[in-house]
Structure formats: C-alpha cells, structure tokens
PDB file of N, CA and C in Angstrom:
ATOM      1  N   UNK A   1      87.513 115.273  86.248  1.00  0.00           N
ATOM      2  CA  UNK A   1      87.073 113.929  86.557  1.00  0.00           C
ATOM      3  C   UNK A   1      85.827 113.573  85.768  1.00  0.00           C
ATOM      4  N   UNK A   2      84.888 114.317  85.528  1.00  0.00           N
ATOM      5  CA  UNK A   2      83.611 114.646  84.793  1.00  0.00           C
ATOM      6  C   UNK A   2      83.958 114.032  83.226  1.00  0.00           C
ATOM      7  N   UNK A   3      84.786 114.505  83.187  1.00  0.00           N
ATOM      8  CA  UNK A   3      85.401 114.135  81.841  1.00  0.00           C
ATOM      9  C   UNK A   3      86.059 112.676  81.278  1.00  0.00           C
ATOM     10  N   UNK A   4      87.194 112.827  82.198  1.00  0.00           N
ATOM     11  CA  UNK A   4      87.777 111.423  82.386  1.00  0.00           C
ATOM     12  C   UNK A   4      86.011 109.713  82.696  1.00  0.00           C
ATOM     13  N   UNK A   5      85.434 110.539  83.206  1.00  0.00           N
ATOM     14  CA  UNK A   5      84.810 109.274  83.564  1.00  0.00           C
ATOM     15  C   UNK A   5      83.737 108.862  82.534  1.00  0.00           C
ATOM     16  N   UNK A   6      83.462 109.898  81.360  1.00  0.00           N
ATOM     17  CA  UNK A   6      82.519 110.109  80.509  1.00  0.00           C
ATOM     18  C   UNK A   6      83.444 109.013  79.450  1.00  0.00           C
ATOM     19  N   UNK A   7      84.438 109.433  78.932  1.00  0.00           N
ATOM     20  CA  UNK A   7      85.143 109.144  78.075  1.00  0.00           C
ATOM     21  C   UNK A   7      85.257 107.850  78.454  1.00  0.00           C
ATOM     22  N   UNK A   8      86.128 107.392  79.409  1.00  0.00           N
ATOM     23  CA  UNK A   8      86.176 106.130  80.255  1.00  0.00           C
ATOM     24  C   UNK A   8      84.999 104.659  80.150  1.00  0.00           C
ATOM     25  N   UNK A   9      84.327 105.224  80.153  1.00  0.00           N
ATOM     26  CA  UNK A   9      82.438 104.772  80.025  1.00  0.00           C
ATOM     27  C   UNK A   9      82.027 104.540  78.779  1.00  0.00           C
ATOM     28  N   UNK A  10      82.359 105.941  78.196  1.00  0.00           N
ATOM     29  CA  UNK A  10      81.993 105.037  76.468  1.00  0.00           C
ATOM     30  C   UNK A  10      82.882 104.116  76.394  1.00  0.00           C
ATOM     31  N   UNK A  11      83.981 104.016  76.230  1.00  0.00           N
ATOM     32  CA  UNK A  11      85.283 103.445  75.560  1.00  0.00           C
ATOM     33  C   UNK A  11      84.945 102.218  76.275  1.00  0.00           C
ATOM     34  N   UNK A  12      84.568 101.945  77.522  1.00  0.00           N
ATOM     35  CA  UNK A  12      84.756 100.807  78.139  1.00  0.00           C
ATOM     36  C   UNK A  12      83.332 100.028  77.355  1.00  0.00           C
ATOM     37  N   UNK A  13      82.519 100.859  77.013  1.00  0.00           N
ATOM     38  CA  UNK A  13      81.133 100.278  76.304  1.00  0.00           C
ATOM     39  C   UNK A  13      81.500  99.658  74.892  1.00  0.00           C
ATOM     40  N   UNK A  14      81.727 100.331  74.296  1.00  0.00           N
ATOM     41  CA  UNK A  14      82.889  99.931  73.417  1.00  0.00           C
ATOM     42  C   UNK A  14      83.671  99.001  73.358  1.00  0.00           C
ATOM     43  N   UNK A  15      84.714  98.757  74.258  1.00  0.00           N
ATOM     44  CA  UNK A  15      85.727  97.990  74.425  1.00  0.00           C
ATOM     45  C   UNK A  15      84.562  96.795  74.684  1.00  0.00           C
ATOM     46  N   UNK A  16      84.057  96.501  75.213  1.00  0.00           N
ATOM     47  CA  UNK A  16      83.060  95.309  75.732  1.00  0.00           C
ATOM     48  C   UNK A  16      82.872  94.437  73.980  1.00  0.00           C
ATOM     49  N   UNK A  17      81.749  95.095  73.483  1.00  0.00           N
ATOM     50  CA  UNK A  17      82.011  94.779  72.326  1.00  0.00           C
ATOM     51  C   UNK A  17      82.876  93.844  71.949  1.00  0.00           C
ATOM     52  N   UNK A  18      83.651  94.621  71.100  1.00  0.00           N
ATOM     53  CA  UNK A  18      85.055  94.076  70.854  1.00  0.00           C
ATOM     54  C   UNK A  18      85.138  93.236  71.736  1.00  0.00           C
ATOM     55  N   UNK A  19      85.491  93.307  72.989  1.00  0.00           N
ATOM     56  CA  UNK A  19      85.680  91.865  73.801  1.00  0.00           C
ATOM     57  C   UNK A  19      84.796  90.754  73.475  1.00  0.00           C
ATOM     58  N   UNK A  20      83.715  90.963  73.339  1.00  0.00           N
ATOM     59  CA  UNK A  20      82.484  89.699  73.291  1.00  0.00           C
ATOM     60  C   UNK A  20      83.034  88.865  72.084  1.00  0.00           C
ATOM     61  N   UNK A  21      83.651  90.054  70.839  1.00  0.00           N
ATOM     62  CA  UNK A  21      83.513  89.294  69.652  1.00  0.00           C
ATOM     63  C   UNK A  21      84.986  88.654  69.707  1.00  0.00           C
ATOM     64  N   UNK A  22      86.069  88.376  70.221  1.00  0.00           N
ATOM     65  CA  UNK A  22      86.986  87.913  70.214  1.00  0.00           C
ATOM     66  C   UNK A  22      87.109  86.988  70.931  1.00  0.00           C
ATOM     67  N   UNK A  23      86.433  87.021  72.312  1.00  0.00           N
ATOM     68  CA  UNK A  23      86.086  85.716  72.791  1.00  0.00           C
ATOM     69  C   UNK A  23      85.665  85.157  72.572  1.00  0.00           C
ATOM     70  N   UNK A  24      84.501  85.148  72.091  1.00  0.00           N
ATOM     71  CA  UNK A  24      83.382  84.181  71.202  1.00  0.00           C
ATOM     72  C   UNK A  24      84.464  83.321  69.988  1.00  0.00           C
ATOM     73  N   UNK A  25      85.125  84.171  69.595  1.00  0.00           N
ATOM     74  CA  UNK A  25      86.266  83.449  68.271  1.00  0.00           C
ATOM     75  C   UNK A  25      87.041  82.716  69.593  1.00  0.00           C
ATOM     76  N   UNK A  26      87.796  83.014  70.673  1.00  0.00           N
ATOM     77  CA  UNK A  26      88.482  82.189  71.486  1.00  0.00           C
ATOM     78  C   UNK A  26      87.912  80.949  71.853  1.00  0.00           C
ATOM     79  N   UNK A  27      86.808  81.221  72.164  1.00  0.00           N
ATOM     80  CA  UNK A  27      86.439  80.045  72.434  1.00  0.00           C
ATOM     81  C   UNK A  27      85.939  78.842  71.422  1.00  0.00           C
ATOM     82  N   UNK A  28      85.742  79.670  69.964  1.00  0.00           N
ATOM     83  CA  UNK A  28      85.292  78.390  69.130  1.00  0.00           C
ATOM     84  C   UNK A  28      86.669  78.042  68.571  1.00  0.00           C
ATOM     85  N   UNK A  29      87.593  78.573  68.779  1.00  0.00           N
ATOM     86  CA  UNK A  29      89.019  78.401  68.511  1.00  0.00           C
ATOM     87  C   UNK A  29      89.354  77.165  69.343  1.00  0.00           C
ATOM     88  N   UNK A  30      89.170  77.154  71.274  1.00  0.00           N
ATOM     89  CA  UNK A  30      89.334  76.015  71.674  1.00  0.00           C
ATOM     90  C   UNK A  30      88.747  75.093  71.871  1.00  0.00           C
ATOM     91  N   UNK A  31      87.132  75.243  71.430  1.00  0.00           N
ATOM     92  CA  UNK A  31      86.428  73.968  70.808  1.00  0.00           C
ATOM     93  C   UNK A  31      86.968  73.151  69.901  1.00  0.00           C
ATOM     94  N   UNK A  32      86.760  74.117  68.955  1.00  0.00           N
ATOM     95  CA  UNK A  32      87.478  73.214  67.685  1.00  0.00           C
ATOM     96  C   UNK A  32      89.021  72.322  67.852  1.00  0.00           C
ATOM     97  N   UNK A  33      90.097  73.130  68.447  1.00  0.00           N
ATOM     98  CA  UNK A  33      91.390  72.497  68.952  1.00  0.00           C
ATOM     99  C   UNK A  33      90.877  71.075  70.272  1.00  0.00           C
ATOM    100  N   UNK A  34      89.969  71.592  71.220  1.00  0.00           N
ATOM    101  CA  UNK A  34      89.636  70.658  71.784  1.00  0.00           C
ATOM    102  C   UNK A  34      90.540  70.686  73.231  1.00  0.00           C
ATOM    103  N   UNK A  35      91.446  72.018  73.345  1.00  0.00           N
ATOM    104  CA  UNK A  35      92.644  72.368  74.571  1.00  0.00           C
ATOM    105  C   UNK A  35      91.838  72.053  75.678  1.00  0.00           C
ATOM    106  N   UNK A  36      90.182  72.163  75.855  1.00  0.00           N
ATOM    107  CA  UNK A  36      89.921  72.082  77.588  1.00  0.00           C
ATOM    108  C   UNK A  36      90.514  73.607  78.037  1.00  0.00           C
ATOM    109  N   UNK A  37      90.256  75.013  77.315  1.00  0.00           N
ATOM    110  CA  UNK A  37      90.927  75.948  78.127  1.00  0.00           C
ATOM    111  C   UNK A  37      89.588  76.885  78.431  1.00  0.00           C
ATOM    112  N   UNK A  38      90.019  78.111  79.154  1.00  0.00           N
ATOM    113  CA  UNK A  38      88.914  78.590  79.330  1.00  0.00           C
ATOM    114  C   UNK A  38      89.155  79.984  79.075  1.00  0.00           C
ATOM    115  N   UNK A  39      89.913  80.499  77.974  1.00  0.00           N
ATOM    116  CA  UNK A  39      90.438  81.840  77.724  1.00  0.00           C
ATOM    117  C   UNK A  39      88.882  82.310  77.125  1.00  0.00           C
ATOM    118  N   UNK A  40      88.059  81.988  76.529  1.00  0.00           N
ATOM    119  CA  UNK A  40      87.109  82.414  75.872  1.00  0.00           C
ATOM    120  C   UNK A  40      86.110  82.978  76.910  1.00  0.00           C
ATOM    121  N   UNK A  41      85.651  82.209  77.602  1.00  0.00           N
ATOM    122  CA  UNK A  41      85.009  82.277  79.174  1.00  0.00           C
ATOM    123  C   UNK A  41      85.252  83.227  79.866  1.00  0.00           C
ATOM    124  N   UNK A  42      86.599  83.084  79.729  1.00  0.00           N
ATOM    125  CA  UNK A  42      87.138  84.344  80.923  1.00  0.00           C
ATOM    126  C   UNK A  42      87.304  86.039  80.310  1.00  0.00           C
ATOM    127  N   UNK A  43      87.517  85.684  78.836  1.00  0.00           N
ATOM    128  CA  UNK A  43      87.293  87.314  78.365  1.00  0.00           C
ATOM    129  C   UNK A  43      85.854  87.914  77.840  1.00  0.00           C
ATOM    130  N   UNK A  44      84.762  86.652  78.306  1.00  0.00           N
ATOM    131  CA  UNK A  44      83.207  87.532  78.056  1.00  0.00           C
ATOM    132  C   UNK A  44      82.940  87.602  79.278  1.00  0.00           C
ATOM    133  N   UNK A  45      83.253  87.272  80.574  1.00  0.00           N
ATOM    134  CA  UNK A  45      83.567  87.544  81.757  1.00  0.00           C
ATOM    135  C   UNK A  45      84.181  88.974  81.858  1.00  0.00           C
ATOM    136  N   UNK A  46      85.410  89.223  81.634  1.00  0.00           N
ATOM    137  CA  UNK A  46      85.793  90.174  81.577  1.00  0.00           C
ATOM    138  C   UNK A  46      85.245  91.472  81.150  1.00  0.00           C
ATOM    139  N   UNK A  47      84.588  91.187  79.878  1.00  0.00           N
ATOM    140  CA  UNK A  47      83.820  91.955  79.020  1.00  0.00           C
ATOM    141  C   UNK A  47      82.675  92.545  79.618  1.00  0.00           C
ATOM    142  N   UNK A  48      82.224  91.937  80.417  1.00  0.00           N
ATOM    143  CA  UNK A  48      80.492  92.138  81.100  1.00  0.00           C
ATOM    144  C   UNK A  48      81.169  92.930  82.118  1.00  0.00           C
ATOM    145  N   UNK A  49      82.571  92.350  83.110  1.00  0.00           N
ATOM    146  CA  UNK A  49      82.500  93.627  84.272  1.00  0.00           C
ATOM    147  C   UNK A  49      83.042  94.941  83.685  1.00  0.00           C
ATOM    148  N   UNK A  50      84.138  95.425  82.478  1.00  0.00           N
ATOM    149  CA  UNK A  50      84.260  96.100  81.929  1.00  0.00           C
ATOM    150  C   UNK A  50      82.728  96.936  81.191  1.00  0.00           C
ATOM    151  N   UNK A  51      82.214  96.726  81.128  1.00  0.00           N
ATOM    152  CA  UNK A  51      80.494  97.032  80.174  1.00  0.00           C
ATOM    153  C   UNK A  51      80.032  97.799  82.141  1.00  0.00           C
ATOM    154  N   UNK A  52      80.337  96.649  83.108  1.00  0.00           N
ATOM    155  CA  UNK A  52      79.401  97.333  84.272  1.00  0.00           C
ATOM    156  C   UNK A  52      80.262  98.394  84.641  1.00  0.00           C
ATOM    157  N   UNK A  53      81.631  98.428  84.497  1.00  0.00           N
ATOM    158  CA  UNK A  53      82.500  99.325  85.052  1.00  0.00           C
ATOM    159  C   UNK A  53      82.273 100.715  83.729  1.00  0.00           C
ATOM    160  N   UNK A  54      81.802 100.790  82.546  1.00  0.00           N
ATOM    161  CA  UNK A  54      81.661 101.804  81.823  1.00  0.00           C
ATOM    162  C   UNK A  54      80.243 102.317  82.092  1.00  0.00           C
ATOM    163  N   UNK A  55      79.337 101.462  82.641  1.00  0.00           N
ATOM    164  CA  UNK A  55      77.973 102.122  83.198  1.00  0.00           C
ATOM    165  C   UNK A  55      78.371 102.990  84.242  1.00  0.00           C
ATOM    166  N   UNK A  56      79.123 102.096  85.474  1.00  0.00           N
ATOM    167  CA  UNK A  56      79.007 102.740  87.000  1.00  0.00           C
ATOM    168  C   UNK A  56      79.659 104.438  86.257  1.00  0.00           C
ATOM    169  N   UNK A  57      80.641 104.126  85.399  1.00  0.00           N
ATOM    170  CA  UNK A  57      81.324 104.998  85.250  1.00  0.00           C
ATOM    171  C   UNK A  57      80.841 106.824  84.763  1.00  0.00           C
ATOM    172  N   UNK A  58      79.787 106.143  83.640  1.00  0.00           N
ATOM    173  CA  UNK A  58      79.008 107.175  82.940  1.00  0.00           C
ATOM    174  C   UNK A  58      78.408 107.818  83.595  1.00  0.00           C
ATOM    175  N   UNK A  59      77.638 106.632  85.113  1.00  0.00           N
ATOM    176  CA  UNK A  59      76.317 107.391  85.640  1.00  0.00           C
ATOM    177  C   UNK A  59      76.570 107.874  86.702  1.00  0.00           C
ATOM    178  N   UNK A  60      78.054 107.601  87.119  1.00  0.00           N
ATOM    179  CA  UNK A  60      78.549 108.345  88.290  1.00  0.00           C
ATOM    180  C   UNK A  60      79.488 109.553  88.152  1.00  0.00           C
ATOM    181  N   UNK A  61      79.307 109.874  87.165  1.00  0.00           N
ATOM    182  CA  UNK A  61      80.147 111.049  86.158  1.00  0.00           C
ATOM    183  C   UNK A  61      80.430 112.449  87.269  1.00  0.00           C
ATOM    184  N   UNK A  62      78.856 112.862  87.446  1.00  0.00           N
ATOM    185  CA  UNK A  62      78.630 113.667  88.388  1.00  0.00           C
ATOM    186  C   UNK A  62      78.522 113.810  89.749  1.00  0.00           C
ATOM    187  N   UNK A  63      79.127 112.982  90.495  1.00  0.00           N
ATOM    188  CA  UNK A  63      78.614 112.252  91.583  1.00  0.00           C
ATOM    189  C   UNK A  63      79.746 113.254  92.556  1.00  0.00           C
ATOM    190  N   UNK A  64      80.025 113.745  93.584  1.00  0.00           N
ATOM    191  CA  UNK A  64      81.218 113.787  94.529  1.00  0.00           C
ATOM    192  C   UNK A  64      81.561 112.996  95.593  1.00  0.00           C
ATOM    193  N   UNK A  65      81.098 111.825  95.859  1.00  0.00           N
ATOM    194  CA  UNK A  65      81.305 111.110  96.630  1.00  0.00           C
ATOM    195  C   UNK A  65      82.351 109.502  96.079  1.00  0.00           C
ATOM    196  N   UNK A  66      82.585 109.406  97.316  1.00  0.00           N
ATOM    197  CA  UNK A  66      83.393 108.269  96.592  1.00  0.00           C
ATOM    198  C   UNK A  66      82.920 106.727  96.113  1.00  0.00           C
ATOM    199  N   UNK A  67      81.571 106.591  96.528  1.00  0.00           N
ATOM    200  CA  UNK A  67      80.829 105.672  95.875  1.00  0.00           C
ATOM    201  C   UNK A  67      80.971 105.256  94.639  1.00  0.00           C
ATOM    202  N   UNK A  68      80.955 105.958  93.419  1.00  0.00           N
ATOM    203  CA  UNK A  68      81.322 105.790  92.377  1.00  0.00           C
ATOM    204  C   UNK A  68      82.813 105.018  91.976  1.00  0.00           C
ATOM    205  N   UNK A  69      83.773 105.674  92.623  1.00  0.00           N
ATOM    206  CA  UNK A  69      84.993 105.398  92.479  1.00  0.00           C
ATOM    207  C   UNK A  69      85.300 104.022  93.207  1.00  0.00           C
ATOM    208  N   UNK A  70      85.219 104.167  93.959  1.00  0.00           N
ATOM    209  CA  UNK A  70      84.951 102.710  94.661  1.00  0.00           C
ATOM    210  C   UNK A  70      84.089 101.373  93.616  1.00  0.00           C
ATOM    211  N   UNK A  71      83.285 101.839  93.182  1.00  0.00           N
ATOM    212  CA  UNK A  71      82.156 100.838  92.825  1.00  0.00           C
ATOM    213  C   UNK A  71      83.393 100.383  91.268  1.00  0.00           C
ATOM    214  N   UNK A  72      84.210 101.918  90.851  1.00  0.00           N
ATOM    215  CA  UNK A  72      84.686 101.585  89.747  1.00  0.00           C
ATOM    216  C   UNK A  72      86.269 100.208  89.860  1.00  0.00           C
ATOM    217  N   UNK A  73      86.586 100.854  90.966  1.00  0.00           N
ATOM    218  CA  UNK A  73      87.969 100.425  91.384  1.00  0.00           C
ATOM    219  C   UNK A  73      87.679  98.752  91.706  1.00  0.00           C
ATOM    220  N   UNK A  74      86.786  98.674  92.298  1.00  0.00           N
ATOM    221  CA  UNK A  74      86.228  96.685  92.259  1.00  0.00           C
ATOM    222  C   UNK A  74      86.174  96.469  91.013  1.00  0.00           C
ATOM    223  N   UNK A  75      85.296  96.917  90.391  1.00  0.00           N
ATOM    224  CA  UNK A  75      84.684  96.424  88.746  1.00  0.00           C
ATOM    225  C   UNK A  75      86.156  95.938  87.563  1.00  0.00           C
ATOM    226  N   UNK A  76      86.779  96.909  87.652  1.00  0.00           N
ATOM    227  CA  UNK A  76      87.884  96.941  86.858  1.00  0.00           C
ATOM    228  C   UNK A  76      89.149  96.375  87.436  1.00  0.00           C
ATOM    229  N   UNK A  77      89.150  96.509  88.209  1.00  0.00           N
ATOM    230  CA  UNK A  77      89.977  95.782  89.320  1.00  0.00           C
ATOM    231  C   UNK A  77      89.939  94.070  89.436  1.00  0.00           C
ATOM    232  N   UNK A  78      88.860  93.555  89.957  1.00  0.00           N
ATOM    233  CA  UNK A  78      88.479  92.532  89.751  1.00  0.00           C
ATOM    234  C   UNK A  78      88.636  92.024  87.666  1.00  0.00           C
ATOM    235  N   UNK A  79      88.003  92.333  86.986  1.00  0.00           N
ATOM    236  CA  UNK A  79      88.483  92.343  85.540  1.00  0.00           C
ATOM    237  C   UNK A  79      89.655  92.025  85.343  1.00  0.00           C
ATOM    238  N   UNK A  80      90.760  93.207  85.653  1.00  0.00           N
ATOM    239  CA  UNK A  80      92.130  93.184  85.202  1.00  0.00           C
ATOM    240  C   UNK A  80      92.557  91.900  86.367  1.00  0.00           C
ATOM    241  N   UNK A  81      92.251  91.761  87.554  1.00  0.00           N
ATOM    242  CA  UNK A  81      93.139  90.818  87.918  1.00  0.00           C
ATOM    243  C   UNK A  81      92.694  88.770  87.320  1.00  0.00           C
ATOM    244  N   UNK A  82      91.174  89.302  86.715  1.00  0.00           N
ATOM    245  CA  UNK A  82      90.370  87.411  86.248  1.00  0.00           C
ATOM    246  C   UNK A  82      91.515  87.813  84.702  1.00  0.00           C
ATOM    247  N   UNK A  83      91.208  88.738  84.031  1.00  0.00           N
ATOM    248  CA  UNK A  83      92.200  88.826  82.390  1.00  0.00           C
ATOM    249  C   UNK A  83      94.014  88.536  82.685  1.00  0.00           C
ATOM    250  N   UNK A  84      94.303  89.000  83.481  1.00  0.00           N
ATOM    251  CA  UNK A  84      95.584  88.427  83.391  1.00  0.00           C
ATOM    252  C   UNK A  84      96.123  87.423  84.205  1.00  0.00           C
ATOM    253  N   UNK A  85      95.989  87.192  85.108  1.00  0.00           N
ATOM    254  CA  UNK A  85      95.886  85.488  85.566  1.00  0.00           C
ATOM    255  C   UNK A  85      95.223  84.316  84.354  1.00  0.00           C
ATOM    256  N   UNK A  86      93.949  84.515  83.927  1.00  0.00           N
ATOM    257  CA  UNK A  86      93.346  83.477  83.427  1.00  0.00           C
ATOM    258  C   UNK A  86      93.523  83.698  81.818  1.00  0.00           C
ATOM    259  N   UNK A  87      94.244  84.623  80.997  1.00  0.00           N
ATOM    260  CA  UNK A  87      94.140  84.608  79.489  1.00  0.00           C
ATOM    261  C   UNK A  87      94.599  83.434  78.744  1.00  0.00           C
ATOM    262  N   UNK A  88      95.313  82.635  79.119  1.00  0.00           N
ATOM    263  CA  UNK A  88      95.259  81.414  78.171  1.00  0.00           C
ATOM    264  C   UNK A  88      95.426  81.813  76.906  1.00  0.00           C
ATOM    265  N   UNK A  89      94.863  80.808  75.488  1.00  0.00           N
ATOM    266  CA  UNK A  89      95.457  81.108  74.376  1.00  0.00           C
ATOM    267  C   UNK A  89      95.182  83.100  74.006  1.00  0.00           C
ATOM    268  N   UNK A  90      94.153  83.842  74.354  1.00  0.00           N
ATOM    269  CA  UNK A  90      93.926  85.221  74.375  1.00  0.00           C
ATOM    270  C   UNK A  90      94.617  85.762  74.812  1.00  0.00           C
ATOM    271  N   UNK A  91      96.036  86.103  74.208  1.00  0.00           N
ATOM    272  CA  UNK A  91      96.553  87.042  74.782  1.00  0.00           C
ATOM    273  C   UNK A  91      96.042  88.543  74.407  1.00  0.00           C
ATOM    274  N   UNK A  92      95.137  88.895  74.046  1.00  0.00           N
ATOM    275  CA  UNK A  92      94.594  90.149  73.788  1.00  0.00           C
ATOM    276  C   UNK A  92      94.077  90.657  75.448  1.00  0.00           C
ATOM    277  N   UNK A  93      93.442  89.532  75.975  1.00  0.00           N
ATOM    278  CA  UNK A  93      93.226  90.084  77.003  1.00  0.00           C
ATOM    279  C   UNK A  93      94.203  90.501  77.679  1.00  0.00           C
ATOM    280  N   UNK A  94      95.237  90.609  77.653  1.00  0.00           N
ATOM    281  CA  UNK A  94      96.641  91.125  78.224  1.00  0.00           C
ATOM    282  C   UNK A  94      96.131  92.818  78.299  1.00  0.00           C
ATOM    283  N   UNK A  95      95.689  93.113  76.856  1.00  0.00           N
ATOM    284  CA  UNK A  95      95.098  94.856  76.990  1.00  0.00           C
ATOM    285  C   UNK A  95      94.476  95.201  77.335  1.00  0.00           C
ATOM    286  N   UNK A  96      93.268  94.783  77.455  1.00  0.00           N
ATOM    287  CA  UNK A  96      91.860  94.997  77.968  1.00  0.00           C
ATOM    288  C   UNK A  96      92.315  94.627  79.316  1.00  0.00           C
ATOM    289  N   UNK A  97      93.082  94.023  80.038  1.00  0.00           N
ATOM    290  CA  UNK A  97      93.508  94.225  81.767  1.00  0.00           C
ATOM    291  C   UNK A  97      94.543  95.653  81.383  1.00  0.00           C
ATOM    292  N   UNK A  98      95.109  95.357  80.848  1.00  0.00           N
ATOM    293  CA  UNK A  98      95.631  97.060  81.416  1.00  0.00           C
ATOM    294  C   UNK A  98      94.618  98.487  80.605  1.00  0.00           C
ATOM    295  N   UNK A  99      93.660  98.594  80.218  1.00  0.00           N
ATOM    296  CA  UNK A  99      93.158  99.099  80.102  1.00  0.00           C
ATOM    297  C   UNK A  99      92.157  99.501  81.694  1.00  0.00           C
ATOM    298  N   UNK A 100      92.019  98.246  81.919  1.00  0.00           N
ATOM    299  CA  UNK A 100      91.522  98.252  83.414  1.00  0.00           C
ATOM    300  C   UNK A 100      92.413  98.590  84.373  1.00  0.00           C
ATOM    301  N   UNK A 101      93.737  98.577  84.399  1.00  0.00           N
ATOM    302  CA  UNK A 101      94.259  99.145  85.657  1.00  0.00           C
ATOM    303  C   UNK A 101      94.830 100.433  85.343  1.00  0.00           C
ATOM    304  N   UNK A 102      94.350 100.844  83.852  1.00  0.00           N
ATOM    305  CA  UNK A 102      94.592 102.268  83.997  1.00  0.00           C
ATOM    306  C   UNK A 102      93.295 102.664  84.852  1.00  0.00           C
ATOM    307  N   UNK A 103      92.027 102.558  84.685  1.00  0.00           N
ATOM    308  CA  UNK A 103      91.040 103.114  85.085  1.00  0.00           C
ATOM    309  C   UNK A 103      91.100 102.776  86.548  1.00  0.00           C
ATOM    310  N   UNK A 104      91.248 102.017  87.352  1.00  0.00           N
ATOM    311  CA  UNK A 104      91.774 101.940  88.947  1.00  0.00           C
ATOM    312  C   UNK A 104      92.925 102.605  89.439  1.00  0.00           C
ATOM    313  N   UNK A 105      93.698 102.909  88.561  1.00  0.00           N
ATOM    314  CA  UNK A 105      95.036 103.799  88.709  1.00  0.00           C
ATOM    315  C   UNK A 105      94.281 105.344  88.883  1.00  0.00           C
ATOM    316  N   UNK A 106      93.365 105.678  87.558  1.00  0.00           N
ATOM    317  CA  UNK A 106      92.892 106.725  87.625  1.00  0.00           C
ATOM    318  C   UNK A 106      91.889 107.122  88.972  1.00  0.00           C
ATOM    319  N   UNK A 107      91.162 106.080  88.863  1.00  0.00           N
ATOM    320  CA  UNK A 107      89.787 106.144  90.107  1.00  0.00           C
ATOM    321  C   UNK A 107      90.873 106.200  91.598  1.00  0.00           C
ATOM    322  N   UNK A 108      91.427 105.973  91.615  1.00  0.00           N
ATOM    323  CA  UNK A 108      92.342 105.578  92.875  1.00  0.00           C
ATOM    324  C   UNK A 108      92.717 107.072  93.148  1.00  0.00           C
ATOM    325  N   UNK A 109      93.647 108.047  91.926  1.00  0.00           N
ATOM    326  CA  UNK A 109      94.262 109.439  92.031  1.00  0.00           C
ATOM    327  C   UNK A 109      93.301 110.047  92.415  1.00  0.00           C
ATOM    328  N   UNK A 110      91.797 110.220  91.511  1.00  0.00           N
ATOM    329  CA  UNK A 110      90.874 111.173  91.916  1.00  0.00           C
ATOM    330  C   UNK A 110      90.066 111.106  93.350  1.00  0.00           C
ATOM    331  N   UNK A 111      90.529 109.598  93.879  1.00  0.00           N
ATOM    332  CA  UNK A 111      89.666 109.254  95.135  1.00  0.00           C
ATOM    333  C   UNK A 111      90.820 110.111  95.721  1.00  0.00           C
ATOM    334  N   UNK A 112      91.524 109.767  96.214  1.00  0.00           N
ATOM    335  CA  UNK A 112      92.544 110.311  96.739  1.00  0.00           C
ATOM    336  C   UNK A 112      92.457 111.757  96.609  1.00  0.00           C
ATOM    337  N   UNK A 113      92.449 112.576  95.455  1.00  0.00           N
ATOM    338  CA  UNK A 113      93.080 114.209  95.308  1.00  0.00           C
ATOM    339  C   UNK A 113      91.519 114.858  95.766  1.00  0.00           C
ATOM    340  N   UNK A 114      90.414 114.109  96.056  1.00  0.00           N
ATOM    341  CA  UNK A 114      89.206 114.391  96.446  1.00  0.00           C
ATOM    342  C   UNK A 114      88.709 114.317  97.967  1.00  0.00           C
ATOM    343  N   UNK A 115      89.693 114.108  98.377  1.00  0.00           N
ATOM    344  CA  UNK A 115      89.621 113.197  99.970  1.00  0.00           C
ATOM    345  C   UNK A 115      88.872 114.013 100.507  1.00  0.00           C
ATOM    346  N   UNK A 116      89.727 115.340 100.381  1.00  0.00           N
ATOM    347  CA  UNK A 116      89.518 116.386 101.866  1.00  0.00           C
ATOM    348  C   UNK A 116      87.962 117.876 101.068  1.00  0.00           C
ATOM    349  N   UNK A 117      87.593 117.386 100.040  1.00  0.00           N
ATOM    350  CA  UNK A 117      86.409 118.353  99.600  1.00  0.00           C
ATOM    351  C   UNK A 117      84.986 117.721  99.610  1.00  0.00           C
ATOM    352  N   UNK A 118      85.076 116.486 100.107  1.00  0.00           N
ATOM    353  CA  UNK A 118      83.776 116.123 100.611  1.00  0.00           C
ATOM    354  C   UNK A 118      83.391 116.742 102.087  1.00  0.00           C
ATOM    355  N   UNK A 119      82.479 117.333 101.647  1.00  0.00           N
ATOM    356  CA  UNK A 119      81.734 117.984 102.816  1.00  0.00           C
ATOM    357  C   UNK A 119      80.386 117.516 103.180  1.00  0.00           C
ATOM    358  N   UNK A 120      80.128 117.125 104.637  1.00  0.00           N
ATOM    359  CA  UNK A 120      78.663 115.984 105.150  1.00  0.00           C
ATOM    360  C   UNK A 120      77.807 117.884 104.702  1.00  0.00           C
ATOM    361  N   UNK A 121      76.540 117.134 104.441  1.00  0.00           N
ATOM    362  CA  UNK A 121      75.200 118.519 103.929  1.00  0.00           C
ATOM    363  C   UNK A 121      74.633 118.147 105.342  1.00  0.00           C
TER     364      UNK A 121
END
C-alpha cells in the first residue's frame, strides 16, 4: 500500500499539471468559439482535487488508519464523478476520471483488506 500510494501521489501531481494545461487550452478554445460551456472550468477543478488527492496520498503513505483512505476516496471520487458528468467539448477528461476511479477502486480494496489489523493503542 506504501507503495501504491507513493506512486499514486506523484503521478496524480503530475497528472494535475497536464490537466491545468489542457484546460486552460479548453477553455480559450470555448472563448474563442463563444459555446457558453464550461469543460475548461471543470477540468482545472478537477485538476486541483486530483493535485489534493496526490498530496493526501503521499502524506498518508505511512499512515494505518483509515483516515487517509477515506480522505482519498472523497477527493478522487468527487473528481471522477464533476469529470465525467461535466466534460463537455474535453473529452480528455474522460481519463483523468478514470484515472480517479482507479485510485477509489484501489483505496476502497486496501480499506477493506485492512479492516480487521487496526488495533486501538
């Protein structure tokens, strides 16, 4: 899990990036067209909870409690469900949501296969 959540964290730091700079083009894309849409909006939106979901992720690396996982499973969760409802002309954001419900898919298994080894100190 140590692992998975390290990797997870950069990539999602990363992925942010990249998100900022494609939305930013989405949206001067529907300026310029003049559509009234809000695909641009919604994938630097996306981008920022993906960026918070690769923090929670990094700094909860080590953590055994389910706080982390939880905190991850909203973050990305919430993300993947604003990116694919709201992508509009971006269909890129189509990936960057399932990139996110891999990581709630994942946070979800390890919450789960972790249930019964939390022990109160």
């Amino acid at each position: 899990m140590k692992t998975w959540k390290l990797v997870s964290g950069i990539l999602s730091i990363v992925f942010f990036v990249i998100i900022t700079f494609q939305s930013c083009a989405a949206g001067i894309v529907e300026a310029i067209e003049d559509t009234g849409g809000i695909s641009g909006s919604t994938g630097i939106l996306c981008g920022f909870l993906i960026l918070a979901g690769g923090i929670v992720s990094v700094a909860t690396r080590k953590s055994s409690g389910k706080g982390g996982n939880i905190a991850i499973i909203i973050l990305f969760g919430l993300s993947a469900i604003i990116g694919l409802t709201l992508r509009g002309i971006y269909e890129d954001l189509v990936v960057w949501s399932i990139w996110c419900v891999v990581n709630v898919v994942v946070a979800i298994i390890f919450m789960l296969k972790n249930k019964g080894n939390n022990k109160a100190v």
